[in-house]
N, C-alpha and C. Protein backbone atom coordinates (compact mmCIF):
# COMPACT_ATOMS: atom_id res chain seq x y z
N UNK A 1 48.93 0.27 -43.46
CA UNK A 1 49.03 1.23 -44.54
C UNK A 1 47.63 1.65 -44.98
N UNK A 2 47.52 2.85 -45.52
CA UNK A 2 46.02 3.09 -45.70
C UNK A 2 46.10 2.90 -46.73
N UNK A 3 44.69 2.73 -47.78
CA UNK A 3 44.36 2.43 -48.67
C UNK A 3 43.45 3.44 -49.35
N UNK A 4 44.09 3.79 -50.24
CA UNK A 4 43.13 5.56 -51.18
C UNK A 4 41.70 4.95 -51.42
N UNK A 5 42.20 3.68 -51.71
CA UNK A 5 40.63 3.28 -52.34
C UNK A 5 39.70 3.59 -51.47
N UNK A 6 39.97 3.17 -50.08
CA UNK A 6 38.68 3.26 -48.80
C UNK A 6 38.17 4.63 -48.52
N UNK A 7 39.49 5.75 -49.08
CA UNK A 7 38.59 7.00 -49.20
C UNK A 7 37.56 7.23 -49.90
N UNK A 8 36.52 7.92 -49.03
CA UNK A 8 35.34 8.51 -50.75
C UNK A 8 35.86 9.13 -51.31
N UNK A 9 36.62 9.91 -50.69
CA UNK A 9 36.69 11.40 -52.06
C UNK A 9 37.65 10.47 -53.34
N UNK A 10 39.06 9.34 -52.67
CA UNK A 10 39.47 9.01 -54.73
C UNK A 10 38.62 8.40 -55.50
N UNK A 11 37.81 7.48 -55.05
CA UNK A 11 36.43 7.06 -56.17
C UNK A 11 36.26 8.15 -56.94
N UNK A 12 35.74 9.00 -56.35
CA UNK A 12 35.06 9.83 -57.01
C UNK A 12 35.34 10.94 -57.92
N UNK A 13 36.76 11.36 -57.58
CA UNK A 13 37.57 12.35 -58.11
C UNK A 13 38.16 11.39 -59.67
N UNK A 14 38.30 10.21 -59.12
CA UNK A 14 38.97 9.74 -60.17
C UNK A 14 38.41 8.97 -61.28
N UNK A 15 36.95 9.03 -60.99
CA UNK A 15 35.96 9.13 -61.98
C UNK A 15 35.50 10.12 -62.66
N UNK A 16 35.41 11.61 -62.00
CA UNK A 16 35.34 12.86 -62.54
C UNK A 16 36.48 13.13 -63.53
N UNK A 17 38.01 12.60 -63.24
CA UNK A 17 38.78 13.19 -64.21
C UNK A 17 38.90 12.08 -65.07
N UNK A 18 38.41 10.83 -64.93
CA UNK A 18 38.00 9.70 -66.30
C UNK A 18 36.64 10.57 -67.21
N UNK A 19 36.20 11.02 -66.73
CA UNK A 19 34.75 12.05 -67.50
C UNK A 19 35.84 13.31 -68.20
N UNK A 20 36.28 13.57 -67.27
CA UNK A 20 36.79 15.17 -68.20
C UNK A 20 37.92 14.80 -69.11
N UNK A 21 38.38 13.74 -69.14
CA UNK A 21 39.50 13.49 -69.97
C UNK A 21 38.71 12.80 -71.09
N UNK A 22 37.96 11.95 -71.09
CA UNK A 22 36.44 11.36 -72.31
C UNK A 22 36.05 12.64 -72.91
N UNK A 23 35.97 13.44 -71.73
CA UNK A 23 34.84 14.90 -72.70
C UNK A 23 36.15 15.94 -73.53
N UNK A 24 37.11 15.78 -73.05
CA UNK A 24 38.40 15.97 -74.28
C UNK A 24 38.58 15.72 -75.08
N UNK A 25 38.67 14.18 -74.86
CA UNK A 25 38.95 13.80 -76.41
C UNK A 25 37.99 14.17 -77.08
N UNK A 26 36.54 13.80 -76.75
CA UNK A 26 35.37 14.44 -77.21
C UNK A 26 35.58 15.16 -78.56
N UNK A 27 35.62 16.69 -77.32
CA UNK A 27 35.67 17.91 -78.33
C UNK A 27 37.28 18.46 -79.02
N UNK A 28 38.28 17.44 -78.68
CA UNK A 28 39.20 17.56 -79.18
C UNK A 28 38.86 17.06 -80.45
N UNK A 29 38.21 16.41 -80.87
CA UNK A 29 37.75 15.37 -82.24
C UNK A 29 36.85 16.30 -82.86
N UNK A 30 36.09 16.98 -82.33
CA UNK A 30 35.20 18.05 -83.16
C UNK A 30 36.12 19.01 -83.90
N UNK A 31 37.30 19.86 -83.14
CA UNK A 31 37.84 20.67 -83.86
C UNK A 31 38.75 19.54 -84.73
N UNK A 32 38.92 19.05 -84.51
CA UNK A 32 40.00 18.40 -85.83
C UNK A 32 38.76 17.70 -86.79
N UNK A 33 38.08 17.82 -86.86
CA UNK A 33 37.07 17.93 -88.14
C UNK A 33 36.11 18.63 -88.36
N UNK A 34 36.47 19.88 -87.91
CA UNK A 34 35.84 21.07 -88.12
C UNK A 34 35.30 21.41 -89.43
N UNK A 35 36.35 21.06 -90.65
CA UNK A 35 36.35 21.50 -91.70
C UNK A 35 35.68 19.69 -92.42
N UNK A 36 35.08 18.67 -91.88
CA UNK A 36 35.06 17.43 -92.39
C UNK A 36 33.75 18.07 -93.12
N UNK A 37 33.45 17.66 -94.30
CA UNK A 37 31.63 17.20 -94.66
C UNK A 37 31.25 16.46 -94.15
N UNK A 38 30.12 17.04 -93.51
CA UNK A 38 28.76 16.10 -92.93
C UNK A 38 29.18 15.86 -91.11
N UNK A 39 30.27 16.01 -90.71
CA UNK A 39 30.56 15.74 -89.74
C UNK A 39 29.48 16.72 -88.58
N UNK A 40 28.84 15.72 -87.91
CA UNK A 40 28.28 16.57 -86.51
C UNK A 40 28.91 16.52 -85.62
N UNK A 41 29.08 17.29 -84.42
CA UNK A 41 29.82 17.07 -83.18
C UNK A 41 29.31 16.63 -82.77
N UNK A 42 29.99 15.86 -81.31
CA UNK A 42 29.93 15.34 -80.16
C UNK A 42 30.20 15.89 -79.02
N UNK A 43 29.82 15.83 -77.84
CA UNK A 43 29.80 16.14 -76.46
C UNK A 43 29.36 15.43 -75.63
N UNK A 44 29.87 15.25 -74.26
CA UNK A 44 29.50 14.46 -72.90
C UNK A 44 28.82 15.38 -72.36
N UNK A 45 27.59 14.92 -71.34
CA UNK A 45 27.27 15.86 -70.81
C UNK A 45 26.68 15.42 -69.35
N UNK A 46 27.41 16.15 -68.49
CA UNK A 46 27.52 16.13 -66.84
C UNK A 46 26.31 15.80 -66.95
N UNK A 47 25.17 16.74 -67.20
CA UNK A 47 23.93 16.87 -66.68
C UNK A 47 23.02 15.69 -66.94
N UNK A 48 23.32 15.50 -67.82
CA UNK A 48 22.59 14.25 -68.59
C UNK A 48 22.58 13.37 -68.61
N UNK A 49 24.25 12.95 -67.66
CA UNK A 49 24.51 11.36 -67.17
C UNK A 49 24.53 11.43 -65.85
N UNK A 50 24.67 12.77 -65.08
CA UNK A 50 24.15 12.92 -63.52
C UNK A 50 22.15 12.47 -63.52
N UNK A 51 21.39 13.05 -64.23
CA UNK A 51 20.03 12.04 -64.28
C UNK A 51 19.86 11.04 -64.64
N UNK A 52 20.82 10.02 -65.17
CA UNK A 52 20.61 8.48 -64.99
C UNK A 52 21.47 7.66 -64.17
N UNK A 53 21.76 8.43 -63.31
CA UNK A 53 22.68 7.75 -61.84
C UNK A 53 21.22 7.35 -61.18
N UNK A 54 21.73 6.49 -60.69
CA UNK A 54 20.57 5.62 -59.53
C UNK A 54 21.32 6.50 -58.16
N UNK A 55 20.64 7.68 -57.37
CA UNK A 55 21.38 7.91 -56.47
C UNK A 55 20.33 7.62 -54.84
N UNK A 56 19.67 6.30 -55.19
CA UNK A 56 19.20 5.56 -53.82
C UNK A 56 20.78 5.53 -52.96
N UNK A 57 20.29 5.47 -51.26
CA UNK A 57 21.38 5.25 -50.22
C UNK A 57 21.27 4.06 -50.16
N UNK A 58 22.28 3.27 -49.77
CA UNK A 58 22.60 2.19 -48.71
C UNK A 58 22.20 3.04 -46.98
N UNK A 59 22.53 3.37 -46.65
CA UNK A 59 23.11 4.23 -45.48
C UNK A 59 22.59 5.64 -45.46
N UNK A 60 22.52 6.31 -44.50
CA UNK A 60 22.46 8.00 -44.65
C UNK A 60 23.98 8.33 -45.16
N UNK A 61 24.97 7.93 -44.92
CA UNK A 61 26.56 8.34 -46.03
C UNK A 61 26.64 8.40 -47.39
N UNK A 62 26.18 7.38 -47.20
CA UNK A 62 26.35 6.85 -48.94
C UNK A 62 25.57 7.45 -49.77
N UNK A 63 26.21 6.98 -51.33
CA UNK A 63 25.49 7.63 -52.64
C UNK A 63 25.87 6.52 -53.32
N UNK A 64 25.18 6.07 -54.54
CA UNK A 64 25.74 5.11 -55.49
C UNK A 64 26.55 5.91 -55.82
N UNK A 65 27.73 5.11 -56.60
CA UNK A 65 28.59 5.71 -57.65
C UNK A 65 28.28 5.51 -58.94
N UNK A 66 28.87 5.83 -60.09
CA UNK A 66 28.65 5.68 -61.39
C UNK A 66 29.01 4.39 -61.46
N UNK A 67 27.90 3.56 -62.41
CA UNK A 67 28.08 2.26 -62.22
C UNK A 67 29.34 1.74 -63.28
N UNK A 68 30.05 2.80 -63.95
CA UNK A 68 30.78 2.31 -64.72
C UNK A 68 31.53 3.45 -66.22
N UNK A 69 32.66 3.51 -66.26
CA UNK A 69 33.14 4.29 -67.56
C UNK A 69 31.79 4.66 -68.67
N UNK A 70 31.65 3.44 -68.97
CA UNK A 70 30.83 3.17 -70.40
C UNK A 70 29.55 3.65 -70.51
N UNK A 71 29.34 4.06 -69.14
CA UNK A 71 28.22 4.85 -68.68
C UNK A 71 28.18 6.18 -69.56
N UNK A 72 28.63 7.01 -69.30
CA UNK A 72 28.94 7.89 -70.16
C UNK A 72 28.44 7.89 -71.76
N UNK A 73 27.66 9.02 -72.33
CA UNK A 73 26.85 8.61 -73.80
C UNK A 73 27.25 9.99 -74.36
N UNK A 74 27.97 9.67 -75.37
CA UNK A 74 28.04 10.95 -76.44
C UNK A 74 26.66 11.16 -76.91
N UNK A 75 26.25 12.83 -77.13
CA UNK A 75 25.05 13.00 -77.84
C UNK A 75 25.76 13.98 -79.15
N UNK A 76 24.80 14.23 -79.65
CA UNK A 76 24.96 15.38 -81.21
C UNK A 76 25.04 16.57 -80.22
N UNK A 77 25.70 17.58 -80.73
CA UNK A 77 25.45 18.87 -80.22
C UNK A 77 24.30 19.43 -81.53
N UNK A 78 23.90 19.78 -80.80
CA UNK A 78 22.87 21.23 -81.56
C UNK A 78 23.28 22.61 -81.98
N UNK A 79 23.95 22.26 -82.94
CA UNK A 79 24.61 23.83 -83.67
C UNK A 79 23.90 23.81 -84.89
N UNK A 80 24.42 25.08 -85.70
CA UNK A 80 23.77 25.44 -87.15
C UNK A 80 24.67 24.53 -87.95
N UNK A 81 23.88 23.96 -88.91
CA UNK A 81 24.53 23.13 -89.67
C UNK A 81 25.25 24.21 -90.79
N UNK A 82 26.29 23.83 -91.29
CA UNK A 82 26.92 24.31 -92.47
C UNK A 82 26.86 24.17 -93.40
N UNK A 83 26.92 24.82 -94.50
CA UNK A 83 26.22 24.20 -96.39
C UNK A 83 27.19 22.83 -96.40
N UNK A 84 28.07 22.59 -95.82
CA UNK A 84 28.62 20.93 -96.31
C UNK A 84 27.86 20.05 -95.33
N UNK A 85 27.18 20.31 -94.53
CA UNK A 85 26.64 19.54 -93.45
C UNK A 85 27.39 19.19 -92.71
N UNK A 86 28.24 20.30 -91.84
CA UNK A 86 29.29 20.12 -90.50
C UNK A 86 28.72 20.90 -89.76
N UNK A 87 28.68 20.54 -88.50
CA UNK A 87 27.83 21.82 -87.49
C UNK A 87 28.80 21.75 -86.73
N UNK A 88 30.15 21.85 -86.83
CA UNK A 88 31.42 22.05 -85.67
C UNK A 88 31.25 23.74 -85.76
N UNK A 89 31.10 24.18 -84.26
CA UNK A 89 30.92 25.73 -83.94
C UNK A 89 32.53 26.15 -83.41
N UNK A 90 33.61 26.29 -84.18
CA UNK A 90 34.97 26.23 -83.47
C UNK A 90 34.96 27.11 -82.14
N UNK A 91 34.39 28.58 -81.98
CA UNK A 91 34.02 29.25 -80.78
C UNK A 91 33.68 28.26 -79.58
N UNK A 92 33.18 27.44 -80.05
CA UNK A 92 32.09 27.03 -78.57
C UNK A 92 32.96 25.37 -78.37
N UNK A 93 33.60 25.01 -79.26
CA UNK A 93 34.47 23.77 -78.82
C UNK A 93 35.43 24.50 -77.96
N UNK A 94 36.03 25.93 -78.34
CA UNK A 94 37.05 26.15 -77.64
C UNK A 94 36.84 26.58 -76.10
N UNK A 95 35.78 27.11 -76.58
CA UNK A 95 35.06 27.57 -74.87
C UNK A 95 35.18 26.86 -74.00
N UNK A 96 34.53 25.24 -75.03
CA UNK A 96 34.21 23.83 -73.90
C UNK A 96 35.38 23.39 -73.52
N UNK A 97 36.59 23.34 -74.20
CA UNK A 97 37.44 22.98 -74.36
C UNK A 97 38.61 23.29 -73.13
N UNK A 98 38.17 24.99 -73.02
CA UNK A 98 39.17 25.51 -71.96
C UNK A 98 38.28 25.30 -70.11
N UNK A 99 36.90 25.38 -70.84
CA UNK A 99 36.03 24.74 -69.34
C UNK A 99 36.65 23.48 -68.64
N UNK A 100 36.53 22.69 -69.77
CA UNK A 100 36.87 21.15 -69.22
C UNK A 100 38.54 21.21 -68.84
N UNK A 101 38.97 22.25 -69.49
CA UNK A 101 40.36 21.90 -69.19
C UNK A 101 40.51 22.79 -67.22
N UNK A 102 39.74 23.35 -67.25
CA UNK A 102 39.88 24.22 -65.98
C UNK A 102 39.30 23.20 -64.97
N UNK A 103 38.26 22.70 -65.57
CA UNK A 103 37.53 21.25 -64.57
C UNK A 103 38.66 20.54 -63.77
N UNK A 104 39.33 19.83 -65.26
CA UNK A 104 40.23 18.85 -64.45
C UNK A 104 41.35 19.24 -63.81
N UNK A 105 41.95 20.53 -64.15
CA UNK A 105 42.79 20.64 -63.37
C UNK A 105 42.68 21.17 -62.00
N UNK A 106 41.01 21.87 -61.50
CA UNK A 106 40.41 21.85 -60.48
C UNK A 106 40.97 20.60 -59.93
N UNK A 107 40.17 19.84 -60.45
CA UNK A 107 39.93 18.19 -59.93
C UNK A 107 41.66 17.67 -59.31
N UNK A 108 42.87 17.84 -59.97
CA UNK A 108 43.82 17.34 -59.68
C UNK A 108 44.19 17.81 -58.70
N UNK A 109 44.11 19.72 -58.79
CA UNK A 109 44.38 20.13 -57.54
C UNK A 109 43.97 20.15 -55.71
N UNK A 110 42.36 19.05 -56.20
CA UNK A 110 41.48 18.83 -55.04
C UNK A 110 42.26 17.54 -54.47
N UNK A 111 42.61 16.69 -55.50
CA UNK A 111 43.02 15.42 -55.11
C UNK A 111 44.91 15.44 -54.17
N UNK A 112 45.18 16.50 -55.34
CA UNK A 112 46.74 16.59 -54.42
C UNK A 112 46.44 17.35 -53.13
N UNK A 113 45.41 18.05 -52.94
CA UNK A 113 45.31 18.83 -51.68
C UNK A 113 45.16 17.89 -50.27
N UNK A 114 44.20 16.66 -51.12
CA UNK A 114 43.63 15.74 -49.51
C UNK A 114 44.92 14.49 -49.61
N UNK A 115 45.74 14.11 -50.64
CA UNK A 115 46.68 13.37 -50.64
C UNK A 115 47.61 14.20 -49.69
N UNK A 116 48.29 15.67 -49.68
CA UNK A 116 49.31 16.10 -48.79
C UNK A 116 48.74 16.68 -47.46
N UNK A 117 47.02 16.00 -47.08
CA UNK A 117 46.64 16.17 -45.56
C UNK A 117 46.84 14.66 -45.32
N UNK A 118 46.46 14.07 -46.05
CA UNK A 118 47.09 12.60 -45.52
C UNK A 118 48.38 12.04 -45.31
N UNK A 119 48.95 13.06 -46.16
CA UNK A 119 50.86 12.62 -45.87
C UNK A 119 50.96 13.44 -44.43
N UNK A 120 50.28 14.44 -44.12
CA UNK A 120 50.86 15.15 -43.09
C UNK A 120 49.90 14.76 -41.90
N UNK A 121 48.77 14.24 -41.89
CA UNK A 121 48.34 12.73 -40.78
C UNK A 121 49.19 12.11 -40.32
N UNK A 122 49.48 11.55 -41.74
CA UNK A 122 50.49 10.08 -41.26
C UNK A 122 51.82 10.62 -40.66
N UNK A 123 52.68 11.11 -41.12
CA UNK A 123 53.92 11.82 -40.40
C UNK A 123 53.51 12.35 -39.42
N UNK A 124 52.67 12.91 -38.87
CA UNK A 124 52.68 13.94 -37.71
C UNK A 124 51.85 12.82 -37.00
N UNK A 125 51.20 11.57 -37.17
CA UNK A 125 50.08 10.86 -36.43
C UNK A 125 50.71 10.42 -35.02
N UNK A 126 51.78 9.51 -35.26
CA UNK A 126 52.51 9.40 -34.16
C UNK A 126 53.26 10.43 -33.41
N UNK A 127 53.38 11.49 -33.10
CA UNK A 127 54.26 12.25 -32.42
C UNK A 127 53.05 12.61 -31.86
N UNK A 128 53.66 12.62 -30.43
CA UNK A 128 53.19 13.05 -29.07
C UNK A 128 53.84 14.40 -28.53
């Protein structure tokens, strides 16, 4: 029986949609305290935790992977603060909001694509 794990691509996919579902809740939490005092937002950011990956090889194949969930670091976003001291920009959560949502469902549709070449490997592997 094969094993998804030994593929590269589910590591990796299924760490990308552990990131985009973190960076949801994220900015799902900004708009629901949009209207809080003092509240700053939060955001994950690809770029920023893609430069503290260690991406030395083992191998010419290989890449490290993310060494872990927790890896991942909320920062402040940088918006205009508001006379109550909330800098939730509702425009630009929603923006992020429908990005990330287009991300992951990219991402699911990459993963069901190489899952139904592997169903159709395996069924068609044996016939001669």
């Amino acid at each position: 029986m094969i094993n998804p794990s030994n593929a590269p691509f589910f590591p990796a996919v299924a760490e990308l949609l552990s990131w985009t579902s973190k960076r949801q809740q994220a900015l799902a939490g900004n708009v629901a305290n949009m209207d809080t005092p003092g509240y700053r937002a939060q955001d994950y950011s690809f770029e920023q935790e893609l430069a503290t990956i260690d991406l030395s090889t083992t191998t010419a194949n290989h890449i490290a992977p993310l060494k872990d969930e927790a890896h991942a670091r909320l920062y402040a976003v940088n918006s205009k603060v508001k006379p109550n001291g909330n800098n939730v920009d509702l425009e630009r959560e929603m923006t992020e909001i429908t990005k990330n949502g287009l991300q992951y469902i990219t991402l699911v549709q990459y993963l069901n694509q190489k899952i139904r070449t592997l169903r159709a490997a395996i069924n068609e592997g044996g016939k001669v």
